[in-house]
PDB file of N, CA and C in Angstrom:
ATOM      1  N   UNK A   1     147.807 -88.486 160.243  1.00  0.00           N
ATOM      2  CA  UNK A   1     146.775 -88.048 161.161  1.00  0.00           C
ATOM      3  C   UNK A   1     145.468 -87.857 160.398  1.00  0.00           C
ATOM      4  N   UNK A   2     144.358 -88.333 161.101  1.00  0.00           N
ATOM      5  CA  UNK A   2     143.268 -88.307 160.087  1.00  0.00           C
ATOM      6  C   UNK A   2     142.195 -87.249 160.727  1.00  0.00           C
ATOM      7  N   UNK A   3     140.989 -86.356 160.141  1.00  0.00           N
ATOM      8  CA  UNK A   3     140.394 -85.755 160.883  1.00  0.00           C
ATOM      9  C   UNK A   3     140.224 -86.447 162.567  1.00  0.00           C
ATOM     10  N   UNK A   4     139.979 -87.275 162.697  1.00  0.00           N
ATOM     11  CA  UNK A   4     139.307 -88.165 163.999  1.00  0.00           C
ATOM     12  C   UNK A   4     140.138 -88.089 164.952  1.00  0.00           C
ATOM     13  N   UNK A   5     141.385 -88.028 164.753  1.00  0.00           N
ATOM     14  CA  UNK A   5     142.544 -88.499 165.781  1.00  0.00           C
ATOM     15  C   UNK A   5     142.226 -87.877 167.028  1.00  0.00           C
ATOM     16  N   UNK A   6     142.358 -88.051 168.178  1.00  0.00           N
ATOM     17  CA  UNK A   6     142.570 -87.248 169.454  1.00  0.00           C
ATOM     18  C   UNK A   6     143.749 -86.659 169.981  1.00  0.00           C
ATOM     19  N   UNK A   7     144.732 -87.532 169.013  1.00  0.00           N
ATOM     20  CA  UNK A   7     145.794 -87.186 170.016  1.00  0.00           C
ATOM     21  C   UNK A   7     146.910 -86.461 168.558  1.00  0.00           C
ATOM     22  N   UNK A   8     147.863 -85.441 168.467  1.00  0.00           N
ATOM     23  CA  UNK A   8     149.495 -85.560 167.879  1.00  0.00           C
ATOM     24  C   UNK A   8     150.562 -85.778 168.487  1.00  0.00           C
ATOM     25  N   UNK A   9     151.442 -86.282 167.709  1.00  0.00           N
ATOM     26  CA  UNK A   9     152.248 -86.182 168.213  1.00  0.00           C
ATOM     27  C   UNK A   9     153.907 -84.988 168.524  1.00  0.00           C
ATOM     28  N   UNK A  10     154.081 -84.498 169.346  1.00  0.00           N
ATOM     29  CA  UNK A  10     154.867 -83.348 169.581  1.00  0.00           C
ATOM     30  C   UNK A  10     156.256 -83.201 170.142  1.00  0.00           C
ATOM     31  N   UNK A  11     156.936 -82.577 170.147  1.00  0.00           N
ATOM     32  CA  UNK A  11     158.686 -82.528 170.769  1.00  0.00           C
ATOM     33  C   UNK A  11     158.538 -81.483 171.292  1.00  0.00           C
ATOM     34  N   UNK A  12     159.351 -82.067 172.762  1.00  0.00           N
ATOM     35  CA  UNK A  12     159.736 -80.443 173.100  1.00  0.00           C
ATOM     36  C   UNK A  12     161.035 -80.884 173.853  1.00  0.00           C
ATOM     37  N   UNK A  13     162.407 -80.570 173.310  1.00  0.00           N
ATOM     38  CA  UNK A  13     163.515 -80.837 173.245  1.00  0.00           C
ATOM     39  C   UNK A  13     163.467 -81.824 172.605  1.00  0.00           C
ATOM     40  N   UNK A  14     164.400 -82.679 173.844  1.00  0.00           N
ATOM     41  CA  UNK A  14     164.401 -84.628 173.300  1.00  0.00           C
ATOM     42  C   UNK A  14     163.168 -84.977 173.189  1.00  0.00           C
ATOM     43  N   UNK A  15     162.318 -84.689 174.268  1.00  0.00           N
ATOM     44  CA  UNK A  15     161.846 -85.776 174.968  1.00  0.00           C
ATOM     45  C   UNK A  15     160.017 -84.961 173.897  1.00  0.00           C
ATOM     46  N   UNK A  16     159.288 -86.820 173.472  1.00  0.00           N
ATOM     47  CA  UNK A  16     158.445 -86.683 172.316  1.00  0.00           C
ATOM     48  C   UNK A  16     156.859 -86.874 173.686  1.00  0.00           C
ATOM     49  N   UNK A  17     155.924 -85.951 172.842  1.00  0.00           N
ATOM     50  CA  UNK A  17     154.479 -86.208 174.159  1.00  0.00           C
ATOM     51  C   UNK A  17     153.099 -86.223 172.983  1.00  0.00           C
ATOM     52  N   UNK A  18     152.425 -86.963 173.504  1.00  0.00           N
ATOM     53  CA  UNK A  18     150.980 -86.887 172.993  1.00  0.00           C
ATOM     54  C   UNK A  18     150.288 -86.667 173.361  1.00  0.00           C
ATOM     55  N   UNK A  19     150.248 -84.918 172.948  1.00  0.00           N
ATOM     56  CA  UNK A  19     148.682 -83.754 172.929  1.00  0.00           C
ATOM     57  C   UNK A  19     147.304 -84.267 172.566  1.00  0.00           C
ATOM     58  N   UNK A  20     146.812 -84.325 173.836  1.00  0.00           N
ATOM     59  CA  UNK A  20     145.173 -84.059 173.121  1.00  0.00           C
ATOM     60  C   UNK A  20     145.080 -82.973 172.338  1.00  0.00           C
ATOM     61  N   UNK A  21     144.072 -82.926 171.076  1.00  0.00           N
ATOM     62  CA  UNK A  21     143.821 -82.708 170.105  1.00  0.00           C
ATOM     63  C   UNK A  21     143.211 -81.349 170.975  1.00  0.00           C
ATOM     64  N   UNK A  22     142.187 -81.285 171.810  1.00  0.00           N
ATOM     65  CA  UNK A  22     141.537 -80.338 172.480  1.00  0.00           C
ATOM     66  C   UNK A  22     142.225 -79.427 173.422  1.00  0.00           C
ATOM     67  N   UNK A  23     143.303 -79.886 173.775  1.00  0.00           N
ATOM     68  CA  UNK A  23     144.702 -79.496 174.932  1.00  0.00           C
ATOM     69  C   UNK A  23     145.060 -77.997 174.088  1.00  0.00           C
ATOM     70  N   UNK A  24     145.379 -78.278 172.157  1.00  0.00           N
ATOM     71  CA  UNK A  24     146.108 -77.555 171.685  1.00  0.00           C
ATOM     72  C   UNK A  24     145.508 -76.292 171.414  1.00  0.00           C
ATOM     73  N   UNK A  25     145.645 -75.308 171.893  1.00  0.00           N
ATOM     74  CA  UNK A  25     145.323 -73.983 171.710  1.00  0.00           C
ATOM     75  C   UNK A  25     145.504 -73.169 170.459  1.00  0.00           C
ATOM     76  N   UNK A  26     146.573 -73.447 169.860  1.00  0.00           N
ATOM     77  CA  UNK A  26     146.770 -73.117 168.568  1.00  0.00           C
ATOM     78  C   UNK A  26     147.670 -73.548 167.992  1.00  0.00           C
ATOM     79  N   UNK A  27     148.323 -73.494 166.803  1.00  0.00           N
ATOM     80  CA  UNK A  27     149.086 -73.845 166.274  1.00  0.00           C
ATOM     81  C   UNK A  27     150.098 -73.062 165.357  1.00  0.00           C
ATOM     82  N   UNK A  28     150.972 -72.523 165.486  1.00  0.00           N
ATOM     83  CA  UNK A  28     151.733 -71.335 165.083  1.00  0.00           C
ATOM     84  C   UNK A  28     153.229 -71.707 164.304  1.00  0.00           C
ATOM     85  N   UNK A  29     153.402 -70.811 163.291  1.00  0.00           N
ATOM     86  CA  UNK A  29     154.756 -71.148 161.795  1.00  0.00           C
ATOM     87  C   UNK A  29     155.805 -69.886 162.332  1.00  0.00           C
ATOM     88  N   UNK A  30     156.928 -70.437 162.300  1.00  0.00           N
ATOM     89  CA  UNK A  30     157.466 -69.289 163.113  1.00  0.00           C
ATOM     90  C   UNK A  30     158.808 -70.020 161.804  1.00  0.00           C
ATOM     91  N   UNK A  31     159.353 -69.539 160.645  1.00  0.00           N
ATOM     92  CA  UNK A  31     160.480 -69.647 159.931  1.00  0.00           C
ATOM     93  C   UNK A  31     160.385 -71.031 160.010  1.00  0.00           C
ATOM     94  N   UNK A  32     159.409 -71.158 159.364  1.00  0.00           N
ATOM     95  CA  UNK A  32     159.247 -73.108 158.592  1.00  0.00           C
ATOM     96  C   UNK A  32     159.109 -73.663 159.501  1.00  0.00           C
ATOM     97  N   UNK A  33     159.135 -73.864 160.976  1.00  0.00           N
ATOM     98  CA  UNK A  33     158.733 -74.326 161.953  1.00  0.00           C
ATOM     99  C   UNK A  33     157.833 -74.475 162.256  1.00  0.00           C
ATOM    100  N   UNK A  34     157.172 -75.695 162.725  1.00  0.00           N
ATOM    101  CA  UNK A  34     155.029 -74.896 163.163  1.00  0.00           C
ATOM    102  C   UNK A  34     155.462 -75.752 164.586  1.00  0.00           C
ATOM    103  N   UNK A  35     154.667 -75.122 165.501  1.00  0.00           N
ATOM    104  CA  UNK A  35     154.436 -75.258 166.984  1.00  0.00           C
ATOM    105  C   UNK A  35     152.847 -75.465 167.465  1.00  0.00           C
ATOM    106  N   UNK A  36     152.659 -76.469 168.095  1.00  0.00           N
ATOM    107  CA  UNK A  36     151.805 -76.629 168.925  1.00  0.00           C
ATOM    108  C   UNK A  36     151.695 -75.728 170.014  1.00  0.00           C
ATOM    109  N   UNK A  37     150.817 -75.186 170.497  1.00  0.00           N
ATOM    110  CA  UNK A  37     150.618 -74.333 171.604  1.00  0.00           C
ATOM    111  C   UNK A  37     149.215 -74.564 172.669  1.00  0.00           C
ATOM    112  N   UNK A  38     149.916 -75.287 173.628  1.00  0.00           N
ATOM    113  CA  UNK A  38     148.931 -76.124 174.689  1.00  0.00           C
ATOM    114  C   UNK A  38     148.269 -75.340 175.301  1.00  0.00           C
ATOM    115  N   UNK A  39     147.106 -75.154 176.565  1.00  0.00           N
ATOM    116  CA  UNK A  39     145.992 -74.378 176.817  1.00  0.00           C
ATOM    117  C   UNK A  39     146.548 -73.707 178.092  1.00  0.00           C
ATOM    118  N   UNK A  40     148.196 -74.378 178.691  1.00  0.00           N
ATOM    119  CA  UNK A  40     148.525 -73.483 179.221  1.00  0.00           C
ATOM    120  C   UNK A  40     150.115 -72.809 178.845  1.00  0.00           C
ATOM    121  N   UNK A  41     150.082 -72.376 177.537  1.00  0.00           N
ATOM    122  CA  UNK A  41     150.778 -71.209 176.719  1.00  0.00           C
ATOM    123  C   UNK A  41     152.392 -72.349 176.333  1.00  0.00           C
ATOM    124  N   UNK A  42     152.465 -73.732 176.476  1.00  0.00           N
ATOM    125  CA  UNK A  42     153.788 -74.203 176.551  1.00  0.00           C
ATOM    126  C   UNK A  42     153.888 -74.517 174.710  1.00  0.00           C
ATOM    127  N   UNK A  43     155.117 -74.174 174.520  1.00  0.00           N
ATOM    128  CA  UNK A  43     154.973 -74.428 172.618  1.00  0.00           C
ATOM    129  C   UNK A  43     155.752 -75.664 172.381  1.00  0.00           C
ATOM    130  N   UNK A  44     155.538 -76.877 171.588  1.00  0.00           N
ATOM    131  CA  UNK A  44     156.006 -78.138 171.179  1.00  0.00           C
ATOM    132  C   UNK A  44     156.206 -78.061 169.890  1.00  0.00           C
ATOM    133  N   UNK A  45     157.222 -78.595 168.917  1.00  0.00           N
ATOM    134  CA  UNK A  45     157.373 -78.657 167.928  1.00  0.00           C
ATOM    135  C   UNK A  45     156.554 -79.935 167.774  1.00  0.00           C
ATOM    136  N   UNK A  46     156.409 -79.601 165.852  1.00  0.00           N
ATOM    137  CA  UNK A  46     155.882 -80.246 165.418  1.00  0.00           C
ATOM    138  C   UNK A  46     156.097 -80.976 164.118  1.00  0.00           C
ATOM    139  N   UNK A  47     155.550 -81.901 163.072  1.00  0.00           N
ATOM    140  CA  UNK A  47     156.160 -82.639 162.058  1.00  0.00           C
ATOM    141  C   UNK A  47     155.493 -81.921 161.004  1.00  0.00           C
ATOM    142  N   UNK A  48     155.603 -81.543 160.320  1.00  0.00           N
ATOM    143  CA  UNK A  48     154.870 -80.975 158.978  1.00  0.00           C
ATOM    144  C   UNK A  48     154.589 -79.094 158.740  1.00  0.00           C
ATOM    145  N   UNK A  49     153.026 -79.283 158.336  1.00  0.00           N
ATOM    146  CA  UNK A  49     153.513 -77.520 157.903  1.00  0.00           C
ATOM    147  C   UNK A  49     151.853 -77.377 158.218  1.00  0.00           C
ATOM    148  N   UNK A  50     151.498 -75.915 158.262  1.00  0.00           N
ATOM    149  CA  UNK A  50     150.086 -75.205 158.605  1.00  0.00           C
ATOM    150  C   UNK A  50     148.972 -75.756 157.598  1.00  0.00           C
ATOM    151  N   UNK A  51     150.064 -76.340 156.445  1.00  0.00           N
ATOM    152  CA  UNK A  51     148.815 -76.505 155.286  1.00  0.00           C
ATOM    153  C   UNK A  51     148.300 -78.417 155.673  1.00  0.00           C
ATOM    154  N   UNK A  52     149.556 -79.083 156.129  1.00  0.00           N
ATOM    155  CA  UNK A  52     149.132 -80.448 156.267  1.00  0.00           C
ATOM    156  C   UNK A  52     148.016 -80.466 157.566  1.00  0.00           C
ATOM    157  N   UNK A  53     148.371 -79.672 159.094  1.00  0.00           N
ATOM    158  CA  UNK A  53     147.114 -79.888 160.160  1.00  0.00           C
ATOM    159  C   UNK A  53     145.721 -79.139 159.430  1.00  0.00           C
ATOM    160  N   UNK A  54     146.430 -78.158 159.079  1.00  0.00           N
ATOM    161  CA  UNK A  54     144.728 -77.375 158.473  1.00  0.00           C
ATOM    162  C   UNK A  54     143.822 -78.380 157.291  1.00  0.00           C
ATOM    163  N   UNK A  55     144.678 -79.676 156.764  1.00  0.00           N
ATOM    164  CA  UNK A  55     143.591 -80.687 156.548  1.00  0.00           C
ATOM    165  C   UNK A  55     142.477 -81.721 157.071  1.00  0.00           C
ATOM    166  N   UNK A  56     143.850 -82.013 158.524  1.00  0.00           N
ATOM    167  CA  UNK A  56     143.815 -83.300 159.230  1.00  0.00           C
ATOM    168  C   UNK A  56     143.001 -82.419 160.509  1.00  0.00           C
ATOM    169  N   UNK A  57     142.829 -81.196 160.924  1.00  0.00           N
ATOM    170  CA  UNK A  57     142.163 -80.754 161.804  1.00  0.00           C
ATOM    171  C   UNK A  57     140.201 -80.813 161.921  1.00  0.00           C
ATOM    172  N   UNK A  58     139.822 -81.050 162.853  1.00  0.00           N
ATOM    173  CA  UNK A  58     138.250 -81.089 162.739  1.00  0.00           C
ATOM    174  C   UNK A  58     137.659 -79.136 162.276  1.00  0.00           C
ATOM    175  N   UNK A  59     136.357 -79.337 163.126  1.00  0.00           N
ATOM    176  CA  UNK A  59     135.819 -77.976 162.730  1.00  0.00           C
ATOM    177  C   UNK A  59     135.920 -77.168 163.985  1.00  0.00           C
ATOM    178  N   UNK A  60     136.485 -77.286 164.839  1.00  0.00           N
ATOM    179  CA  UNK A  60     137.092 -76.464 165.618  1.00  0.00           C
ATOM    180  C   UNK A  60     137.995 -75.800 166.401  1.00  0.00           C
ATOM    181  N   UNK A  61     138.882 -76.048 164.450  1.00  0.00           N
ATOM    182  CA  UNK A  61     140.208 -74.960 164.667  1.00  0.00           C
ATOM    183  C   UNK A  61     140.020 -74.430 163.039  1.00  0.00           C
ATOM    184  N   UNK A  62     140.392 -72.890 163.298  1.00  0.00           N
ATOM    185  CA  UNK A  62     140.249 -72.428 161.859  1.00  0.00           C
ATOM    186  C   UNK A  62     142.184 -71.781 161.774  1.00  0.00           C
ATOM    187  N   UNK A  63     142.084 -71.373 160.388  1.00  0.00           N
ATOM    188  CA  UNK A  63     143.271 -71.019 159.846  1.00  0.00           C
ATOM    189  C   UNK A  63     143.073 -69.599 159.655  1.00  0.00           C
ATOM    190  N   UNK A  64     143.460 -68.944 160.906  1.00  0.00           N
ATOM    191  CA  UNK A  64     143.393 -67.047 161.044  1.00  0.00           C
ATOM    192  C   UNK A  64     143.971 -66.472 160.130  1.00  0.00           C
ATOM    193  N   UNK A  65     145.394 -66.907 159.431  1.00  0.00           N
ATOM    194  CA  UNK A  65     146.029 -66.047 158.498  1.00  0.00           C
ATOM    195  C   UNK A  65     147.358 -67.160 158.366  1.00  0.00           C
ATOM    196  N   UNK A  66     148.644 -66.442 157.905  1.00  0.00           N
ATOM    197  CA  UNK A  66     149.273 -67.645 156.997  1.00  0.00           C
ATOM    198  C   UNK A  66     150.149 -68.147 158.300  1.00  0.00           C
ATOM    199  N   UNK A  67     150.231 -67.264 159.806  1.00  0.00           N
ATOM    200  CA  UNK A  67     150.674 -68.323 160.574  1.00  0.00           C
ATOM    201  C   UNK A  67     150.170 -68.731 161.695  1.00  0.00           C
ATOM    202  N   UNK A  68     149.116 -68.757 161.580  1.00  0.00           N
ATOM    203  CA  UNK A  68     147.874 -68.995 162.611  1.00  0.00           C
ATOM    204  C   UNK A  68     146.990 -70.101 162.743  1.00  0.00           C
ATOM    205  N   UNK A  69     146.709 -70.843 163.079  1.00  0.00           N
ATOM    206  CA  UNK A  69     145.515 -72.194 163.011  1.00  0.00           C
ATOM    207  C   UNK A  69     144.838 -71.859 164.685  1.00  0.00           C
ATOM    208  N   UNK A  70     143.861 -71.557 164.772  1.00  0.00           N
ATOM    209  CA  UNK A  70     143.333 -71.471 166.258  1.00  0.00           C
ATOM    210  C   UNK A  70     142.292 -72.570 166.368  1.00  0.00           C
ATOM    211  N   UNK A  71     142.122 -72.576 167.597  1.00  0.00           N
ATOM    212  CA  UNK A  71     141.097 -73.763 168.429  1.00  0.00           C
ATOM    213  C   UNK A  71     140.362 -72.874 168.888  1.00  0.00           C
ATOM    214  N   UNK A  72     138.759 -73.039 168.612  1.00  0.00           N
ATOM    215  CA  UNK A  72     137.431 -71.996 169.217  1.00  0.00           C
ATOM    216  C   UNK A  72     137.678 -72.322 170.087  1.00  0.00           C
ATOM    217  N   UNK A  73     137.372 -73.129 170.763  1.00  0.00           N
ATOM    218  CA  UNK A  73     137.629 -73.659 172.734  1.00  0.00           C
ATOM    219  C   UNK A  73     138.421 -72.958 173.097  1.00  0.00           C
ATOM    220  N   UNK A  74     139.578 -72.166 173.013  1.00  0.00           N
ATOM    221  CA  UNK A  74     140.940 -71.327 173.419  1.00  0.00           C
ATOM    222  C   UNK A  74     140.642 -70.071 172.872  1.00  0.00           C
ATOM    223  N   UNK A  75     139.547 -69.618 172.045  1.00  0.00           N
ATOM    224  CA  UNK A  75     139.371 -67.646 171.430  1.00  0.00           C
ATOM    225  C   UNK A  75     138.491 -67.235 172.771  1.00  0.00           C
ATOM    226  N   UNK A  76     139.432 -66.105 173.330  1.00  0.00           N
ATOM    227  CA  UNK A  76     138.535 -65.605 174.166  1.00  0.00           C
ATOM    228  C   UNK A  76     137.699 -64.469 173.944  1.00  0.00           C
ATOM    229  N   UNK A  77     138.501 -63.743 173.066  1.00  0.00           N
ATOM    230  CA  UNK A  77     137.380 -62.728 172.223  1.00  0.00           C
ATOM    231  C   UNK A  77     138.158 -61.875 170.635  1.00  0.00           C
ATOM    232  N   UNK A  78     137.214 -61.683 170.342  1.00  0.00           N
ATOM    233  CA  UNK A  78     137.472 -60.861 168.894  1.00  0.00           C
ATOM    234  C   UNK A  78     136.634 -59.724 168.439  1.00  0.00           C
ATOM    235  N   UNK A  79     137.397 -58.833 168.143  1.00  0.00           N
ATOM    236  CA  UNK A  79     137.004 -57.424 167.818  1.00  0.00           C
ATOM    237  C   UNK A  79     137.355 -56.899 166.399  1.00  0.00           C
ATOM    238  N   UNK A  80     136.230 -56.324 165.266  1.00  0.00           N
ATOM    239  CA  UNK A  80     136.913 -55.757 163.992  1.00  0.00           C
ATOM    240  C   UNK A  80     137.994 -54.707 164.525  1.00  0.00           C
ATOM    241  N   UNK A  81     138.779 -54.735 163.423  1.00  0.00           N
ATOM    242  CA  UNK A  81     140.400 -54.028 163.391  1.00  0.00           C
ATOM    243  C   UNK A  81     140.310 -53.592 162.059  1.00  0.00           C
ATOM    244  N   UNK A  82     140.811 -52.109 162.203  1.00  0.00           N
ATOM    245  CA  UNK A  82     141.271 -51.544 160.947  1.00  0.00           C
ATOM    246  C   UNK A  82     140.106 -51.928 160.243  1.00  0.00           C
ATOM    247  N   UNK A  83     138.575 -51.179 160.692  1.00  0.00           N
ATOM    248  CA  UNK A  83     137.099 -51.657 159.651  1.00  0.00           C
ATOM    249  C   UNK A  83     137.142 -52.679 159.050  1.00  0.00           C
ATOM    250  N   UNK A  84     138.147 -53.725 158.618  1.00  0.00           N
ATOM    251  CA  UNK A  84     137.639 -54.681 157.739  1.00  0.00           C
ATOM    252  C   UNK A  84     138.553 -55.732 158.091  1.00  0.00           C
ATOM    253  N   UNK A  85     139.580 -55.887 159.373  1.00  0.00           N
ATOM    254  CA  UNK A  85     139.955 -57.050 159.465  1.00  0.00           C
ATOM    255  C   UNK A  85     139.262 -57.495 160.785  1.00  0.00           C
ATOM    256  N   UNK A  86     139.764 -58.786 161.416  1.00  0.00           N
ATOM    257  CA  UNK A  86     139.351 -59.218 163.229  1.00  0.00           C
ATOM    258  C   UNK A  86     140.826 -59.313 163.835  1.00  0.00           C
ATOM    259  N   UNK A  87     140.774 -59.117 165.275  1.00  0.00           N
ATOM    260  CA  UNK A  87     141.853 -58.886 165.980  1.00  0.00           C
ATOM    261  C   UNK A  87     141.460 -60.529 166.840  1.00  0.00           C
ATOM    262  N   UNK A  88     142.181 -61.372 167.084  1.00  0.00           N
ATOM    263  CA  UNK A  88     141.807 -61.997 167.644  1.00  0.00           C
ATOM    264  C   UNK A  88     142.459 -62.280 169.401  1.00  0.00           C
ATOM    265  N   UNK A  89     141.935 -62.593 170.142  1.00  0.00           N
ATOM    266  CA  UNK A  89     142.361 -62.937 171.310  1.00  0.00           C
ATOM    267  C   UNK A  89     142.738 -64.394 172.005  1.00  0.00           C
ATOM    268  N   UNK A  90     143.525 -64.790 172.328  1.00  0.00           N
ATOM    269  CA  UNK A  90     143.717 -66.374 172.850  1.00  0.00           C
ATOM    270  C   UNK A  90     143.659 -66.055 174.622  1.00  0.00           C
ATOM    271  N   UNK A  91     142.472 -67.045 174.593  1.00  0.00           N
ATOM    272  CA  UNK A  91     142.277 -67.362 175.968  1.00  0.00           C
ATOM    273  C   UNK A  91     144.145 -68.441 176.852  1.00  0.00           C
ATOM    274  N   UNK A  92     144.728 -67.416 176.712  1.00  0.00           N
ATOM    275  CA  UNK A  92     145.995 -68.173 177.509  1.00  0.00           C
ATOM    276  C   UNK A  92     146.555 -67.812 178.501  1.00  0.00           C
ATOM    277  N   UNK A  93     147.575 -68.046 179.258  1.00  0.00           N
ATOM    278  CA  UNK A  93     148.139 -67.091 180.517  1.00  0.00           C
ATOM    279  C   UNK A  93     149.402 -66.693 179.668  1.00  0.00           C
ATOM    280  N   UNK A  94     149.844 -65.486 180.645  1.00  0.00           N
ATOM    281  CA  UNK A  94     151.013 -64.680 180.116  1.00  0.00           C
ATOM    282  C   UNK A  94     150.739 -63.825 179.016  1.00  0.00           C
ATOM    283  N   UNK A  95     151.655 -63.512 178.160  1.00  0.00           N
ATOM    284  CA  UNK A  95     151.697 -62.475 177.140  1.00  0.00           C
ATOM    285  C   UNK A  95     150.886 -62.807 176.031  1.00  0.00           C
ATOM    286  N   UNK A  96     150.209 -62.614 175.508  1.00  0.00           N
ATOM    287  CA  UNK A  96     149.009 -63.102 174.424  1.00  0.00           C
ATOM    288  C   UNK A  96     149.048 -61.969 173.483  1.00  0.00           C
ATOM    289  N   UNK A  97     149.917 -62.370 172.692  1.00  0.00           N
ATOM    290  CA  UNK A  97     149.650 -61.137 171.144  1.00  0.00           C
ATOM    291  C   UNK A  97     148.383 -61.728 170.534  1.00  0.00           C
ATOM    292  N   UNK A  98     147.954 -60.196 169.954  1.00  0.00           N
ATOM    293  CA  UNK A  98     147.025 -60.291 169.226  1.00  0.00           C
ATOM    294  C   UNK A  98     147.104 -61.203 167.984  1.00  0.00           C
ATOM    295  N   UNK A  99     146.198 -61.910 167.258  1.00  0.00           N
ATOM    296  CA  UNK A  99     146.449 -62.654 166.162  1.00  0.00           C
ATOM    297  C   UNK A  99     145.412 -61.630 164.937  1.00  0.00           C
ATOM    298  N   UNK A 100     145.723 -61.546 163.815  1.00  0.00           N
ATOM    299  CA  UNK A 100     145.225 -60.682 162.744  1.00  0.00           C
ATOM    300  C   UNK A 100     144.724 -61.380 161.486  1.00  0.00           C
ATOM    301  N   UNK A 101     143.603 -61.755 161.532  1.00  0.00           N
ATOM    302  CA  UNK A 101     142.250 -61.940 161.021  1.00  0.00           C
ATOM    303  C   UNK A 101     142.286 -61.048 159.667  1.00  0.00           C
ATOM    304  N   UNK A 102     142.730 -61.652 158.020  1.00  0.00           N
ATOM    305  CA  UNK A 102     143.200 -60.947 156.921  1.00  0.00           C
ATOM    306  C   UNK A 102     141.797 -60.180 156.320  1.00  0.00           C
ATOM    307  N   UNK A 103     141.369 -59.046 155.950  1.00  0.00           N
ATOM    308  CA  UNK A 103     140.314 -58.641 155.399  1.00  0.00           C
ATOM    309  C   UNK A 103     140.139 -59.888 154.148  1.00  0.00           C
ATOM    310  N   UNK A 104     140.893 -60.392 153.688  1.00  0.00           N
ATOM    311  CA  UNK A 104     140.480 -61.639 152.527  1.00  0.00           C
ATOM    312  C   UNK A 104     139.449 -62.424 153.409  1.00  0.00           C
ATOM    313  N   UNK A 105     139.919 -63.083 154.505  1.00  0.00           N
ATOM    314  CA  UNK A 105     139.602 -63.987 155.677  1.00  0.00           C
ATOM    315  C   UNK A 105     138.740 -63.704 156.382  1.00  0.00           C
ATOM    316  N   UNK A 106     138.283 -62.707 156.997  1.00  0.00           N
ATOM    317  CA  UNK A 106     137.097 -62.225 157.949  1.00  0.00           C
ATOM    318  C   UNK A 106     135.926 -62.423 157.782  1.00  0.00           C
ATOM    319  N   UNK A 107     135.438 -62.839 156.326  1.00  0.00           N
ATOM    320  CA  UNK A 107     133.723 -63.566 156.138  1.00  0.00           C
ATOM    321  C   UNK A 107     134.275 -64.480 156.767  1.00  0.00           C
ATOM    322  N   UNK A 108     135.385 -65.495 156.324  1.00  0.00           N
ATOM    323  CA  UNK A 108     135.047 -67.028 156.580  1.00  0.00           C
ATOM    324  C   UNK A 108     134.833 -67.032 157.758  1.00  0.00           C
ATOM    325  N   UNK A 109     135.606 -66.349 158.597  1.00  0.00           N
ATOM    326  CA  UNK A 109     135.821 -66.354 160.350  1.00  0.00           C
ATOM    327  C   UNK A 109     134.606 -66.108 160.719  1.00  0.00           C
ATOM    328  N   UNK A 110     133.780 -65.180 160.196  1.00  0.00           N
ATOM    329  CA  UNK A 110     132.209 -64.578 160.776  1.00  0.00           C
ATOM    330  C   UNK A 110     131.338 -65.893 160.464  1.00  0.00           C
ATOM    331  N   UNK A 111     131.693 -66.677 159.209  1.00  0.00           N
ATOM    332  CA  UNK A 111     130.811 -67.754 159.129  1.00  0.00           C
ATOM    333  C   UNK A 111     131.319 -68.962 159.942  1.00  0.00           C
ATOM    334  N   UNK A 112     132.329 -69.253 160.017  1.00  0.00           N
ATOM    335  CA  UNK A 112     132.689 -70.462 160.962  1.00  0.00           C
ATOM    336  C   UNK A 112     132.405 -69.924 161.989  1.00  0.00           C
ATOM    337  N   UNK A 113     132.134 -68.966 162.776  1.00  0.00           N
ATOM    338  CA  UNK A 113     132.378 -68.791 164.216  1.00  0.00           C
ATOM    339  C   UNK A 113     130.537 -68.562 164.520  1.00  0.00           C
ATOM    340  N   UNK A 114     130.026 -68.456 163.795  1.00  0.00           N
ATOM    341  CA  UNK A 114     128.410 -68.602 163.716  1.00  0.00           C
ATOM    342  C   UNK A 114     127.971 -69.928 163.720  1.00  0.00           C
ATOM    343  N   UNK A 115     128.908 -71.087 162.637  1.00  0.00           N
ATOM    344  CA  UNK A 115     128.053 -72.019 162.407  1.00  0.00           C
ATOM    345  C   UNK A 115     128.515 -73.333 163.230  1.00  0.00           C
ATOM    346  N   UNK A 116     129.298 -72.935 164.965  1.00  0.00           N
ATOM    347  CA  UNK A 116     129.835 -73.711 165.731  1.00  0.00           C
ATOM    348  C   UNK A 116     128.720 -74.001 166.672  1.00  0.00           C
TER     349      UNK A 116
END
């Protein structure tokens, strides 16, 4: 997959589908597993690991923390946490845990999310 691509490719059971690139809401590592997570909350497996999309991804999805990759198009809002980290919010339906924005991590997030 190269930055450019539009589309990945994803599983969910048997049966294999190709996500728009913009569809995917985030991308989440759950015990070596990483999941696609579409814009309306459905999760697809996926081929590789957080570190291979966080190459092949453009500039508008960042890497929140070690199991997190979000899509700006899908943050519906973010608030500092604990003075020095960000709490983040996903614009999704249903249950939406918070995602946690590492005090290491929180410049980069303040600068990517400025320079979109």
């Amino acid at each position: 997959m190269k930055k450019n691509n539009t589309r990945i490719l994803v599983q969910r059971g048997k049966k294999n589908y190709s996500l728009k690139i913009e569809e995917i809401a985030m991308f989440m590592s759950i015990k070596k597993m990483v999941y696609a997570i579409d814009r309306t909350n459905e999760k697809y497996a996926c081929r590789g690991n957080l570190v291979r999309f966080e190459s092949m991804l453009d500039k508008r999805f960042f890497r929140a923390n070690r199991q997190f990759i979000i899509n700006i198009e899908h943050l519906e809002e973010f608030a500092t946490f604990e003075k020095v980290k960000i709490q983040l919010k996903m614009r999704l339906p249903g249950e939406n845990d918070a995602i946690i924005v590492s005090q290491e991590t929180a410049q980069r997030f303040r600068k990517w999310i400025t320079s979109l």
